[in-house]
PDB file of N, CA and C in Angstrom:
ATOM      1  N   UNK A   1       0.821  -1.185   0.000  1.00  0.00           N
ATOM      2  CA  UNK A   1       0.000   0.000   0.000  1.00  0.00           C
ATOM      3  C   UNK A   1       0.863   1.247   0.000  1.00  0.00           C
ATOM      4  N   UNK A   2       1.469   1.340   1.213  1.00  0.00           N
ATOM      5  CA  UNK A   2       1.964   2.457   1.345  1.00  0.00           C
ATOM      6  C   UNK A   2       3.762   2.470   0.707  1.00  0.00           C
ATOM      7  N   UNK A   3       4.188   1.368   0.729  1.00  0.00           N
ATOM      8  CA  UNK A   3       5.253   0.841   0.148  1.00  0.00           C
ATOM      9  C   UNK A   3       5.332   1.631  -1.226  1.00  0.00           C
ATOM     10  N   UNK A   4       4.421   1.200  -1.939  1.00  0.00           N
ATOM     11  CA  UNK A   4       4.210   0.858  -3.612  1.00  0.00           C
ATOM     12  C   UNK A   4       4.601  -0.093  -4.203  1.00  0.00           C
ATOM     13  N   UNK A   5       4.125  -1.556  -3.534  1.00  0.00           N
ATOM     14  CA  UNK A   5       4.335  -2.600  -4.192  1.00  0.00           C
ATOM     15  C   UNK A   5       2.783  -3.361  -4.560  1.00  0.00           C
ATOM     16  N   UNK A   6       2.097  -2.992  -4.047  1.00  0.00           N
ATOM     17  CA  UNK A   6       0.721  -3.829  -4.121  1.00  0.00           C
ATOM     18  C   UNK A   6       0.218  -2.904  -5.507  1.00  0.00           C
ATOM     19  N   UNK A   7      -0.925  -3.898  -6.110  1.00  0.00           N
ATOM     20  CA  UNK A   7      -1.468  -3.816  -6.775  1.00  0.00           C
ATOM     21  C   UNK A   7      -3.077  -2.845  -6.526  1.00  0.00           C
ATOM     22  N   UNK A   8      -3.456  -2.982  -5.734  1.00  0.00           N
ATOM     23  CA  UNK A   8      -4.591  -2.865  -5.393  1.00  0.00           C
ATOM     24  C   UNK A   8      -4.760  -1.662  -4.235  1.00  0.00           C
ATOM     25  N   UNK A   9      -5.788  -0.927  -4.135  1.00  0.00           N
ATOM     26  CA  UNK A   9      -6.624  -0.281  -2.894  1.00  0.00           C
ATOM     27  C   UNK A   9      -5.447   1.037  -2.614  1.00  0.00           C
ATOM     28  N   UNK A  10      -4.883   1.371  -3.506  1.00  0.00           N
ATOM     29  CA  UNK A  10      -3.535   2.210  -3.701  1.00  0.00           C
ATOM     30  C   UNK A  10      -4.035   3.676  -3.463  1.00  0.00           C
ATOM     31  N   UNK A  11      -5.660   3.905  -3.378  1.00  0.00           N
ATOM     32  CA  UNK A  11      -6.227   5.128  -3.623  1.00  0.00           C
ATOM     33  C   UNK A  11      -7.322   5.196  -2.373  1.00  0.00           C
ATOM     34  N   UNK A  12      -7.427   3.906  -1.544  1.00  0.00           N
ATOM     35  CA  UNK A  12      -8.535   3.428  -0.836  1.00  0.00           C
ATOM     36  C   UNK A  12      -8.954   4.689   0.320  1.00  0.00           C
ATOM     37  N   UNK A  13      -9.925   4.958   0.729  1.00  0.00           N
ATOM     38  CA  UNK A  13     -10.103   6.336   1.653  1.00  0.00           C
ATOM     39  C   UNK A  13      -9.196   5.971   3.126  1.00  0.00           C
ATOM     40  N   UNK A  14      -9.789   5.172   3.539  1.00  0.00           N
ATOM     41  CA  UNK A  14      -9.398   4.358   4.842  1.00  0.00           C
ATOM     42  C   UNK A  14      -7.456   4.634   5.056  1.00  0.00           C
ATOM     43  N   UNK A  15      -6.777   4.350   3.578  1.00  0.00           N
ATOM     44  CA  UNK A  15      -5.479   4.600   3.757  1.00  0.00           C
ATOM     45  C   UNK A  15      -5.171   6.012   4.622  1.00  0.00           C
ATOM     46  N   UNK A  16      -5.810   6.654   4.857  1.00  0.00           N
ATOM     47  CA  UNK A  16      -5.802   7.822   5.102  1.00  0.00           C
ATOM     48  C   UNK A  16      -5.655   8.085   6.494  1.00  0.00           C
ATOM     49  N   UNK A  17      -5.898   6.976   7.529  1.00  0.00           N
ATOM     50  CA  UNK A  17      -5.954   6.851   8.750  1.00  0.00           C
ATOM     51  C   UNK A  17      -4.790   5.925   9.073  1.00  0.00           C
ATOM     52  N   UNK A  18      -3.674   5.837   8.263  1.00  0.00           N
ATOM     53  CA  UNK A  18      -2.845   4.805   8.062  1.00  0.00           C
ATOM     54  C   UNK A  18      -1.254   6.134   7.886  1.00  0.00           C
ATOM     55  N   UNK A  19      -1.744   6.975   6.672  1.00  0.00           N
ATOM     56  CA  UNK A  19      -0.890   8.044   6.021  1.00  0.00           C
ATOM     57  C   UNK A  19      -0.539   8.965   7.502  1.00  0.00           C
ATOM     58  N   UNK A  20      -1.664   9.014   8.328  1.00  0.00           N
ATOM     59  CA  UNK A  20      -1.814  10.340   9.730  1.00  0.00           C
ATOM     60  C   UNK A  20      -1.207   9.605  10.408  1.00  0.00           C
ATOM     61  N   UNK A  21      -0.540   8.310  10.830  1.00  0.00           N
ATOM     62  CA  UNK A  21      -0.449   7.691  11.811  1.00  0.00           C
ATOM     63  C   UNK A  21       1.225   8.675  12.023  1.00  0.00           C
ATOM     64  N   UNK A  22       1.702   8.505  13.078  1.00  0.00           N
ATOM     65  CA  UNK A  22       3.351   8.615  13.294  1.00  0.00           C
ATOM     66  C   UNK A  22       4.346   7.271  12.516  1.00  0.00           C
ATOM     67  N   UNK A  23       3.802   5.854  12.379  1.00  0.00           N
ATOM     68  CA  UNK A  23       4.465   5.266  11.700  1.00  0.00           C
ATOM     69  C   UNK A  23       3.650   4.680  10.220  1.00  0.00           C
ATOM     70  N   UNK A  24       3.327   5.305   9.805  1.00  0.00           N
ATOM     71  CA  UNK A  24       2.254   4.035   8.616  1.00  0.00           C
ATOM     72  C   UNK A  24       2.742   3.002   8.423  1.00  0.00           C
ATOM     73  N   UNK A  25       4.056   2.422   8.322  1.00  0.00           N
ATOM     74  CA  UNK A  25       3.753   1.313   7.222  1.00  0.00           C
ATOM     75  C   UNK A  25       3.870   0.460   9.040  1.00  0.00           C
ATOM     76  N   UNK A  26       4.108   0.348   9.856  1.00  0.00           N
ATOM     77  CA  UNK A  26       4.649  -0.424  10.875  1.00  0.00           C
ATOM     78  C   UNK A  26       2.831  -0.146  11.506  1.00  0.00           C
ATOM     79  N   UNK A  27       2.172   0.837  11.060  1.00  0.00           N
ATOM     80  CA  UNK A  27       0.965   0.566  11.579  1.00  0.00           C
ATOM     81  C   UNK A  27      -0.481  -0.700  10.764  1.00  0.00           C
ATOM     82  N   UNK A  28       0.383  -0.227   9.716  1.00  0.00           N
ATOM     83  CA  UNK A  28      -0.444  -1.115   8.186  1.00  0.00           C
ATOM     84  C   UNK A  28       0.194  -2.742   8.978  1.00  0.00           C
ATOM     85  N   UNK A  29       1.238  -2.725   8.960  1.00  0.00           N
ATOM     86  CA  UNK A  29       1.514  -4.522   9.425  1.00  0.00           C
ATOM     87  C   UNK A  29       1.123  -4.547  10.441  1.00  0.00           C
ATOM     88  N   UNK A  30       0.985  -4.209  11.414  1.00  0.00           N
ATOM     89  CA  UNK A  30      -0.074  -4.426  12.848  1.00  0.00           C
ATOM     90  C   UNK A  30      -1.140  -4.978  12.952  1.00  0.00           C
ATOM     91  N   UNK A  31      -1.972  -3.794  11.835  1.00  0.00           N
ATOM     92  CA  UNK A  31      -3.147  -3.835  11.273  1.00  0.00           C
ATOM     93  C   UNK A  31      -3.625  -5.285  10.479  1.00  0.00           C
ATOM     94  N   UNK A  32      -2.254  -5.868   9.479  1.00  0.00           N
ATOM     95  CA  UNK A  32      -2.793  -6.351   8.793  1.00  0.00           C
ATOM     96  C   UNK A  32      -2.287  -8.115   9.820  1.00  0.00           C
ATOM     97  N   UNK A  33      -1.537  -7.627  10.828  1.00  0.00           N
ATOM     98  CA  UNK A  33      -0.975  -9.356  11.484  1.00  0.00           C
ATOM     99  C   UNK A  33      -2.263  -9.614  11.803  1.00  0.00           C
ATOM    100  N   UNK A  34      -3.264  -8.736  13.231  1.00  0.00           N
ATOM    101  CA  UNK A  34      -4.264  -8.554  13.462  1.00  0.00           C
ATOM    102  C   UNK A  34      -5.461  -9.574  12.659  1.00  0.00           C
ATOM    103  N   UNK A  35      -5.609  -8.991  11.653  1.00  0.00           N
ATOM    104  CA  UNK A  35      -6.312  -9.380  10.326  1.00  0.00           C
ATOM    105  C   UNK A  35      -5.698 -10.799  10.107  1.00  0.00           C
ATOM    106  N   UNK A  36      -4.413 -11.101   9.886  1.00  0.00           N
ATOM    107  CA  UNK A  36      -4.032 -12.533   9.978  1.00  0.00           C
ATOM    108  C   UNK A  36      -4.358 -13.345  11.068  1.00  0.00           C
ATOM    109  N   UNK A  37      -4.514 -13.135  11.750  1.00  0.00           N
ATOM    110  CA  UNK A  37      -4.509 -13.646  13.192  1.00  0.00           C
ATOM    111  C   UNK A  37      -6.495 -14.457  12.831  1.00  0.00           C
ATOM    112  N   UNK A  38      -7.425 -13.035  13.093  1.00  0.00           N
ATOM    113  CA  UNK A  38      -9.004 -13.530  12.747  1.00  0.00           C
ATOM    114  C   UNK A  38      -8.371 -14.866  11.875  1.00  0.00           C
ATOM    115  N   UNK A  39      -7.931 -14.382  10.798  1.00  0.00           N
ATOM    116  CA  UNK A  39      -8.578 -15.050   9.634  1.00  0.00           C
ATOM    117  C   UNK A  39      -7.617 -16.951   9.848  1.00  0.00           C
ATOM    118  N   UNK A  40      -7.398 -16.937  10.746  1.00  0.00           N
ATOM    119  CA  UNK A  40      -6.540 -18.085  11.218  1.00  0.00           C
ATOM    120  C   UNK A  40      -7.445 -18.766  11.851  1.00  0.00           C
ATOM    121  N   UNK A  41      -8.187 -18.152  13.134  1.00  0.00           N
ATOM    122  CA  UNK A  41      -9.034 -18.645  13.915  1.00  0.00           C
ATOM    123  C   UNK A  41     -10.346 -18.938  13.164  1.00  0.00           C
ATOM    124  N   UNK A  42     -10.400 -17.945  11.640  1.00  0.00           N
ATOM    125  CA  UNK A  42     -12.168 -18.389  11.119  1.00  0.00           C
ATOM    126  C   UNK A  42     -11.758 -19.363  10.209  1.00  0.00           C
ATOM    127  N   UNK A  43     -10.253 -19.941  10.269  1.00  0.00           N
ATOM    128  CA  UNK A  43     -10.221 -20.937   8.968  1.00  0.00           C
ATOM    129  C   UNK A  43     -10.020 -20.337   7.682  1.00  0.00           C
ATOM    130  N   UNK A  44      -9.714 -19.118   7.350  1.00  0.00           N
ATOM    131  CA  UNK A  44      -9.520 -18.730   5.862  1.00  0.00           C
ATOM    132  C   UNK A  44      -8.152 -18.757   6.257  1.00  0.00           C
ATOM    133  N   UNK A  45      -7.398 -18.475   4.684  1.00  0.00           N
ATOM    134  CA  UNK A  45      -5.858 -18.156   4.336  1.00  0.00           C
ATOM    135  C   UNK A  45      -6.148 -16.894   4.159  1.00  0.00           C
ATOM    136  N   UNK A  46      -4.742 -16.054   4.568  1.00  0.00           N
ATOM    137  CA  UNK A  46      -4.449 -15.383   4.575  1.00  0.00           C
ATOM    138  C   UNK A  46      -2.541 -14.938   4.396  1.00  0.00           C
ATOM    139  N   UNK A  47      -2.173 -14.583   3.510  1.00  0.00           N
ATOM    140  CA  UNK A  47      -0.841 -14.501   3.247  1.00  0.00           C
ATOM    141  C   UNK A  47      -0.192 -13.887   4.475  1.00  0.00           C
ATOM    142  N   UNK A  48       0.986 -14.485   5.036  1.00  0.00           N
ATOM    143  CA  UNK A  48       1.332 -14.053   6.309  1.00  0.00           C
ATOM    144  C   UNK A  48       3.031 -13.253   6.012  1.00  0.00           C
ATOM    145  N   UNK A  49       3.080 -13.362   4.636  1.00  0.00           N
ATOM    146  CA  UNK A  49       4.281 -12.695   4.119  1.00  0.00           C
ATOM    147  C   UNK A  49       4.138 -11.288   3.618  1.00  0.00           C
ATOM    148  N   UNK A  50       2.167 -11.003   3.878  1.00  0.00           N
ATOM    149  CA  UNK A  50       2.533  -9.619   3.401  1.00  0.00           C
ATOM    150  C   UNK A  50       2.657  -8.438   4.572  1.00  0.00           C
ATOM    151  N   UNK A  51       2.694  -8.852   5.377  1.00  0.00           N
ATOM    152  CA  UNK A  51       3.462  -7.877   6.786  1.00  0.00           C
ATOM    153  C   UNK A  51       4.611  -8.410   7.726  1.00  0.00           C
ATOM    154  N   UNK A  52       5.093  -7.511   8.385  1.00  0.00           N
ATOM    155  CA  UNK A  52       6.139  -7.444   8.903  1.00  0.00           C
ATOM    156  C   UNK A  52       5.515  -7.622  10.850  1.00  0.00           C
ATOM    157  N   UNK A  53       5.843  -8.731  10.913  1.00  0.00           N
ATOM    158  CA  UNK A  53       5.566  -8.822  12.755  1.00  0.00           C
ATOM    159  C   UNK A  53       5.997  -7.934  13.530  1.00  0.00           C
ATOM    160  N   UNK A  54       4.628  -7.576  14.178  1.00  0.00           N
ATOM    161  CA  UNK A  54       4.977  -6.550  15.138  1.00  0.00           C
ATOM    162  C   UNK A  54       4.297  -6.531  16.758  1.00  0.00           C
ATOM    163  N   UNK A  55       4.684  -5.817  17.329  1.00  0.00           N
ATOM    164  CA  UNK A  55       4.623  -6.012  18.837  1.00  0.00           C
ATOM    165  C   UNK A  55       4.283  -4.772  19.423  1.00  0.00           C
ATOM    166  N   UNK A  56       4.374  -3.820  19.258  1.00  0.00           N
ATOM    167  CA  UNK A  56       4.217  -2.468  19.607  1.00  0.00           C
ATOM    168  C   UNK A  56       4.079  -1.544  18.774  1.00  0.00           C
ATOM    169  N   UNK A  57       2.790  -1.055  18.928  1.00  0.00           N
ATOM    170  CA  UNK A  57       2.164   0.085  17.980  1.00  0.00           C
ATOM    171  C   UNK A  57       1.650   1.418  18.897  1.00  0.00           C
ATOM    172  N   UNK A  58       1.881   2.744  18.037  1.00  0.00           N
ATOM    173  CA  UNK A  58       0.964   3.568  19.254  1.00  0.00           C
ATOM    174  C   UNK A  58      -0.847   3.537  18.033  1.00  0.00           C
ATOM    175  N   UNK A  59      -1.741   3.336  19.222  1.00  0.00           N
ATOM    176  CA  UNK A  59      -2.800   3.533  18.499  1.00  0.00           C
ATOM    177  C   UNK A  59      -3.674   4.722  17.302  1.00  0.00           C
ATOM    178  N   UNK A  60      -4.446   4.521  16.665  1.00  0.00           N
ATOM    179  CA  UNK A  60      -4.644   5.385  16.245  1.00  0.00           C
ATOM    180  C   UNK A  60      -6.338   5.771  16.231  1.00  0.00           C
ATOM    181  N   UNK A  61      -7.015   6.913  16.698  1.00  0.00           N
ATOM    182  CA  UNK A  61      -8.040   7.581  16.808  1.00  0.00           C
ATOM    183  C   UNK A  61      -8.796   7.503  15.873  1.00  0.00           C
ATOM    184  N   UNK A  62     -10.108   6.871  16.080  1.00  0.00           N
ATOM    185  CA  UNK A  62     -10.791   6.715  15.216  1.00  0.00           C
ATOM    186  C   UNK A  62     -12.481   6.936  15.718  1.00  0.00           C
ATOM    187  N   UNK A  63     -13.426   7.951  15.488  1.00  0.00           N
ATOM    188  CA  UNK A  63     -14.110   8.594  15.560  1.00  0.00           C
ATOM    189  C   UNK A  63     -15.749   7.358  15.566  1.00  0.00           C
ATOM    190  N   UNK A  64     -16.546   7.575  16.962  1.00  0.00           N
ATOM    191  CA  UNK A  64     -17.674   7.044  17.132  1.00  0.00           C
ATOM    192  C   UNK A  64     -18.137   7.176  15.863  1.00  0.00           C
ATOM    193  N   UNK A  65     -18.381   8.348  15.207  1.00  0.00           N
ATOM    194  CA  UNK A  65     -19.224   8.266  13.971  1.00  0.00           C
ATOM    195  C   UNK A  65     -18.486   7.250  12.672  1.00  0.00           C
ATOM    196  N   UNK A  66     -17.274   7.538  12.720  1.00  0.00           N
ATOM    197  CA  UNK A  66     -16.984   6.454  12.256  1.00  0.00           C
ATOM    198  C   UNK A  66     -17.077   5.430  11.976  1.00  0.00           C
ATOM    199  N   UNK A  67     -17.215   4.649  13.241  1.00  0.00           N
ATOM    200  CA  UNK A  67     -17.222   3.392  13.313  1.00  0.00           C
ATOM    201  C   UNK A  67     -18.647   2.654  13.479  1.00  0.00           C
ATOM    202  N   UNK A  68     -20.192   3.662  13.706  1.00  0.00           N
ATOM    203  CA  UNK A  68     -21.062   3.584  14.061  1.00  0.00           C
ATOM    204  C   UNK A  68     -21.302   3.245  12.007  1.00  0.00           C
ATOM    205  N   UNK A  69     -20.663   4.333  11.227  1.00  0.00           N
ATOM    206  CA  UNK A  69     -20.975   4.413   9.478  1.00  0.00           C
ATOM    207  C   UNK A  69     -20.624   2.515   9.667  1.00  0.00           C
ATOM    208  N   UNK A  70     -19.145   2.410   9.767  1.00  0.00           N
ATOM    209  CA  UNK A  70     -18.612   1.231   8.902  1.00  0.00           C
ATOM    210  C   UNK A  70     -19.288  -0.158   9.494  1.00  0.00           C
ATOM    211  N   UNK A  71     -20.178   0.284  10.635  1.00  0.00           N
ATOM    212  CA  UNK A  71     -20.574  -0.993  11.650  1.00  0.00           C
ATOM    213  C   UNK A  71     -21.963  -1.041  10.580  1.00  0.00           C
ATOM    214  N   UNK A  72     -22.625   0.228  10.277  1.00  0.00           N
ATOM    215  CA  UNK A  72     -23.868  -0.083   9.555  1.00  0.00           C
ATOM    216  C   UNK A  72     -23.216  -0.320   7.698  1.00  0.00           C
ATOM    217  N   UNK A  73     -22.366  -0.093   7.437  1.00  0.00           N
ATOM    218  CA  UNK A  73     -21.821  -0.745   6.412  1.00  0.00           C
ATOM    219  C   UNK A  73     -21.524  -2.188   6.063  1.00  0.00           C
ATOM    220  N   UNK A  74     -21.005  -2.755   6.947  1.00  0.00           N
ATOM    221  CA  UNK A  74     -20.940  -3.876   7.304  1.00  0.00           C
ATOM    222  C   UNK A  74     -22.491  -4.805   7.610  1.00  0.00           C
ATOM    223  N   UNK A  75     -23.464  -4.489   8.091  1.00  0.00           N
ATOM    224  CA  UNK A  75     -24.303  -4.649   8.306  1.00  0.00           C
ATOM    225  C   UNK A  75     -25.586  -4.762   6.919  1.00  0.00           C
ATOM    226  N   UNK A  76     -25.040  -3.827   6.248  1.00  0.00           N
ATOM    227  CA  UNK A  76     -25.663  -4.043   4.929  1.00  0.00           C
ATOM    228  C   UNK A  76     -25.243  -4.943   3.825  1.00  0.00           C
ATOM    229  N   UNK A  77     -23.805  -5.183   4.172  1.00  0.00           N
ATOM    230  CA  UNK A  77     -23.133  -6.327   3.185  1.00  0.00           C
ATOM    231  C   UNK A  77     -23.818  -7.567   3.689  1.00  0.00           C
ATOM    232  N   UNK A  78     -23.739  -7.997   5.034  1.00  0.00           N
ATOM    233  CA  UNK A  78     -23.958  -8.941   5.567  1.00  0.00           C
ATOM    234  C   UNK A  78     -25.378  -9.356   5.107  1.00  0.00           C
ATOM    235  N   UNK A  79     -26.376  -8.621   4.959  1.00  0.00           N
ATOM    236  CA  UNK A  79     -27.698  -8.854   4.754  1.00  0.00           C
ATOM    237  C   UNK A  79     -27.713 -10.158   3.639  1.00  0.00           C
ATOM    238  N   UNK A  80     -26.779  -9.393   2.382  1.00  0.00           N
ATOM    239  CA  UNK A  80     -26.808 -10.550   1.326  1.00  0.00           C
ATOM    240  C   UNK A  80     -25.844 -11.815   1.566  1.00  0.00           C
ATOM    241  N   UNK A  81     -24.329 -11.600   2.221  1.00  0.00           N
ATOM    242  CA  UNK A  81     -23.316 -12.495   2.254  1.00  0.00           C
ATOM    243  C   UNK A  81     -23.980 -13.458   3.328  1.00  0.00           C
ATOM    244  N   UNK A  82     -23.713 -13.112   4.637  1.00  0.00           N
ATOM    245  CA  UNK A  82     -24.532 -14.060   5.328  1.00  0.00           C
ATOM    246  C   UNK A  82     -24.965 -13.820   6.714  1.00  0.00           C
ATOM    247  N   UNK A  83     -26.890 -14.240   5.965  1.00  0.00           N
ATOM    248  CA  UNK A  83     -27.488 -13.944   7.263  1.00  0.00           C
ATOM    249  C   UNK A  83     -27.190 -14.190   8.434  1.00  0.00           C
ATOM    250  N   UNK A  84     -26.978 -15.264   8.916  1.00  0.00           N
ATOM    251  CA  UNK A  84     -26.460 -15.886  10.255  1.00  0.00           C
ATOM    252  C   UNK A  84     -25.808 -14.586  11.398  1.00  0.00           C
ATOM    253  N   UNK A  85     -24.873 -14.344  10.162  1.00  0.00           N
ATOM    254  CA  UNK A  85     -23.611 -13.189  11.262  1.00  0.00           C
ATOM    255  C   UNK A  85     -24.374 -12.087  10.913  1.00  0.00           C
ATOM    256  N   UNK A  86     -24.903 -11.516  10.078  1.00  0.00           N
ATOM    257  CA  UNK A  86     -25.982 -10.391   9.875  1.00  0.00           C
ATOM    258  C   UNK A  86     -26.802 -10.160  11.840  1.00  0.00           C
ATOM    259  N   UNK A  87     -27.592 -11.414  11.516  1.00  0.00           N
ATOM    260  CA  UNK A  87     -28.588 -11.629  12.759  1.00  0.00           C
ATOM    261  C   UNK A  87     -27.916 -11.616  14.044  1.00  0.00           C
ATOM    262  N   UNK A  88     -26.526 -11.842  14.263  1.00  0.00           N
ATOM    263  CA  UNK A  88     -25.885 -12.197  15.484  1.00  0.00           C
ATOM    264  C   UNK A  88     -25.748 -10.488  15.823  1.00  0.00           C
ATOM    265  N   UNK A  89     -24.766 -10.033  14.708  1.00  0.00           N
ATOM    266  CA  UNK A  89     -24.464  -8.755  14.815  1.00  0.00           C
ATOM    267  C   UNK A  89     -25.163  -7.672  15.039  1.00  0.00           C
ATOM    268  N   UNK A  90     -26.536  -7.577  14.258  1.00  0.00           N
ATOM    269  CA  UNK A  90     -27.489  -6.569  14.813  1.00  0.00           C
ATOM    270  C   UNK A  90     -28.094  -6.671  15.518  1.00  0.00           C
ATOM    271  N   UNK A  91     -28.070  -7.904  16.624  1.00  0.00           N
ATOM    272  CA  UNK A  91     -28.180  -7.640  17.505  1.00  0.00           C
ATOM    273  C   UNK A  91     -27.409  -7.290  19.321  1.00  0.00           C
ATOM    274  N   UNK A  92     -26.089  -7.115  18.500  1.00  0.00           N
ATOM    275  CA  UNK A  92     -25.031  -6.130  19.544  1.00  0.00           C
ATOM    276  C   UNK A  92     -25.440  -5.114  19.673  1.00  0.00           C
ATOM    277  N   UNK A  93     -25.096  -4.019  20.591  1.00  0.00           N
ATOM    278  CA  UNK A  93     -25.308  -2.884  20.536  1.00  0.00           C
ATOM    279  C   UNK A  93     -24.370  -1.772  19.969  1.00  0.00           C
ATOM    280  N   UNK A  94     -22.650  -2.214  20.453  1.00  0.00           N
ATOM    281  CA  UNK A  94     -21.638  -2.129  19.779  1.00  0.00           C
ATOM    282  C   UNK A  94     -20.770  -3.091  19.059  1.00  0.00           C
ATOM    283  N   UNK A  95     -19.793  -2.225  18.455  1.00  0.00           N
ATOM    284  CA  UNK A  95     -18.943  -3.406  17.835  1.00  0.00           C
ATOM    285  C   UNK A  95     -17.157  -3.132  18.155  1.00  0.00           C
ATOM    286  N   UNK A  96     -17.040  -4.369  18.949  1.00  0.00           N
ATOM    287  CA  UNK A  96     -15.506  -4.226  18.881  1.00  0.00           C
ATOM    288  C   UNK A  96     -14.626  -3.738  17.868  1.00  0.00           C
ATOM    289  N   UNK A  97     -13.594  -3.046  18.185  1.00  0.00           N
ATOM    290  CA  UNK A  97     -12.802  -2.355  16.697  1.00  0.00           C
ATOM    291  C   UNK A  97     -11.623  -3.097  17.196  1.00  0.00           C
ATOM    292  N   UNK A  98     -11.214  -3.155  15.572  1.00  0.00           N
ATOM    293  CA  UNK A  98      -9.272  -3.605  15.892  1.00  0.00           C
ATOM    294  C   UNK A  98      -8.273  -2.922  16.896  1.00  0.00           C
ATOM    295  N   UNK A  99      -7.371  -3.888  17.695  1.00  0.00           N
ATOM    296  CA  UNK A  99      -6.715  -3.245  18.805  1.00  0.00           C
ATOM    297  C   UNK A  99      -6.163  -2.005  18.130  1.00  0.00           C
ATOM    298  N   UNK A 100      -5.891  -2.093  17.048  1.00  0.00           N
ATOM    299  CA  UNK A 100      -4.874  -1.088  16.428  1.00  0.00           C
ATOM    300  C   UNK A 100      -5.702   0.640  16.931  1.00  0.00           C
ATOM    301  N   UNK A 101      -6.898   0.870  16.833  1.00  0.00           N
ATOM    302  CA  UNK A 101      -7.711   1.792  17.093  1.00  0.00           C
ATOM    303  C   UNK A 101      -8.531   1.760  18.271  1.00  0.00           C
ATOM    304  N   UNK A 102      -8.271   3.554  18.939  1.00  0.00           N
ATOM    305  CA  UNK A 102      -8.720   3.912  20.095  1.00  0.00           C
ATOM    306  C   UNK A 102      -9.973   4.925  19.599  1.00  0.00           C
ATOM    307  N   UNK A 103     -11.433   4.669  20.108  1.00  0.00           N
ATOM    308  CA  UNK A 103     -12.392   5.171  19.890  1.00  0.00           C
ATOM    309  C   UNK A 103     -12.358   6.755  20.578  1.00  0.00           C
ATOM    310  N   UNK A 104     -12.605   7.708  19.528  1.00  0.00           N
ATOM    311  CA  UNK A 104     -12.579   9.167  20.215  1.00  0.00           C
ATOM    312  C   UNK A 104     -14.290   9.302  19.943  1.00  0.00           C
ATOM    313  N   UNK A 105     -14.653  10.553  20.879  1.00  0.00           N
ATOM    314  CA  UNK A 105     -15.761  11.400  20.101  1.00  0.00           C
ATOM    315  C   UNK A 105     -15.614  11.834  18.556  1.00  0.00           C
ATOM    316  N   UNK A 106     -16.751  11.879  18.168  1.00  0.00           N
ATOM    317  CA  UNK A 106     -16.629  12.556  16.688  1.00  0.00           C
ATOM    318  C   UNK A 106     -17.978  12.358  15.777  1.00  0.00           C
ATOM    319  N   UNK A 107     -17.508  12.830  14.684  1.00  0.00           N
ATOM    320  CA  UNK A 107     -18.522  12.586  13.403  1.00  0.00           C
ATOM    321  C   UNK A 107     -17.472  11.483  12.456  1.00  0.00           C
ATOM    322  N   UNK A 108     -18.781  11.032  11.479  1.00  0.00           N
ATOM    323  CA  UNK A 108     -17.845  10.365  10.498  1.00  0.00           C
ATOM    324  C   UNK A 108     -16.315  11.129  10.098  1.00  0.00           C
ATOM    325  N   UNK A 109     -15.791  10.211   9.603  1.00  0.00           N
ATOM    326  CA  UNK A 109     -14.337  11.237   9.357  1.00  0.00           C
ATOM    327  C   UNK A 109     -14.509  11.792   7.668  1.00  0.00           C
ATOM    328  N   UNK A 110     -13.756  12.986   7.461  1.00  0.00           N
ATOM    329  CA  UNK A 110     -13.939  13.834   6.103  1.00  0.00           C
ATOM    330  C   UNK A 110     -13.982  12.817   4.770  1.00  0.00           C
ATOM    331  N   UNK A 111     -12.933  12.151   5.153  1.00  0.00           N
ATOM    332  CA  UNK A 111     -12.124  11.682   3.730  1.00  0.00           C
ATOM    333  C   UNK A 111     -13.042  10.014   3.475  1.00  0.00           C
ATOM    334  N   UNK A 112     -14.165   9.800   4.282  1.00  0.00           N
ATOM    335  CA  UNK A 112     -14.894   8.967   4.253  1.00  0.00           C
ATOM    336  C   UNK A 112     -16.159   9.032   2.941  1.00  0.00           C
ATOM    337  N   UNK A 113     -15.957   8.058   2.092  1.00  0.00           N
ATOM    338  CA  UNK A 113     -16.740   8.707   0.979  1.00  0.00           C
ATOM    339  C   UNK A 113     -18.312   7.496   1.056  1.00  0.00           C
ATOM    340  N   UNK A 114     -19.424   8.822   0.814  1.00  0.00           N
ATOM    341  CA  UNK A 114     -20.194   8.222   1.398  1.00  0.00           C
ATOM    342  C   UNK A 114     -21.651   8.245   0.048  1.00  0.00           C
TER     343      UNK A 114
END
């Protein structure tokens, strides 16, 4: 992503909370071990060569409205992919976020395209 070796998501909004960090790319492999890690425990593959192991990150701020958008985003994919976790999920009240992010007050964030 931030490298310039990937192919893909090179323009993605979200990078943007990645670009603000004090380290991006050491926050992107955090982010993405994290992401390896789920996808271990749900049984998918996941390439474990495309980040760099890490152990210490400082977090990064990420806005109630935020996460309230991407929780009902998520929520609308799910409708068609699958009901099951659809039904589990709406009926949480919140939703856990990746360790990598500390929940602030706020509105959706700017660069969030909606």
């Amino acid at each position: 992503m931030l490298r310039g070796l990937t192919k893909g998501y090179r323009n993605h909004p979200q990078l943007e909370r990645f670009k603000s960090a004090g380290e991006p790319l050491t926050s992107i492999d955090f982010y993405l071990q994290e992401i390896w890690r789920e996808a271990c425990v749900r049984g998918y593959r996941f390439d474990q060569n495309k980040f760099e192991a890490v152990e210490n990150v400082t977090s990064i701020e990420v806005t109630q409205g935020q996460v309230a958008y991407e929780r009902q985003h998520l929520l609308k994919k799910l409708t068609v992919r699958d009901r099951a976790r659809w039904e589990s999920l709406s009926q949480e009240g919140e939703c856990a976020v990746h360790p990598l992010f500390a929940v602030v007050a706020g509105d959706r964030e700017e660069w969030e395209r909606v």
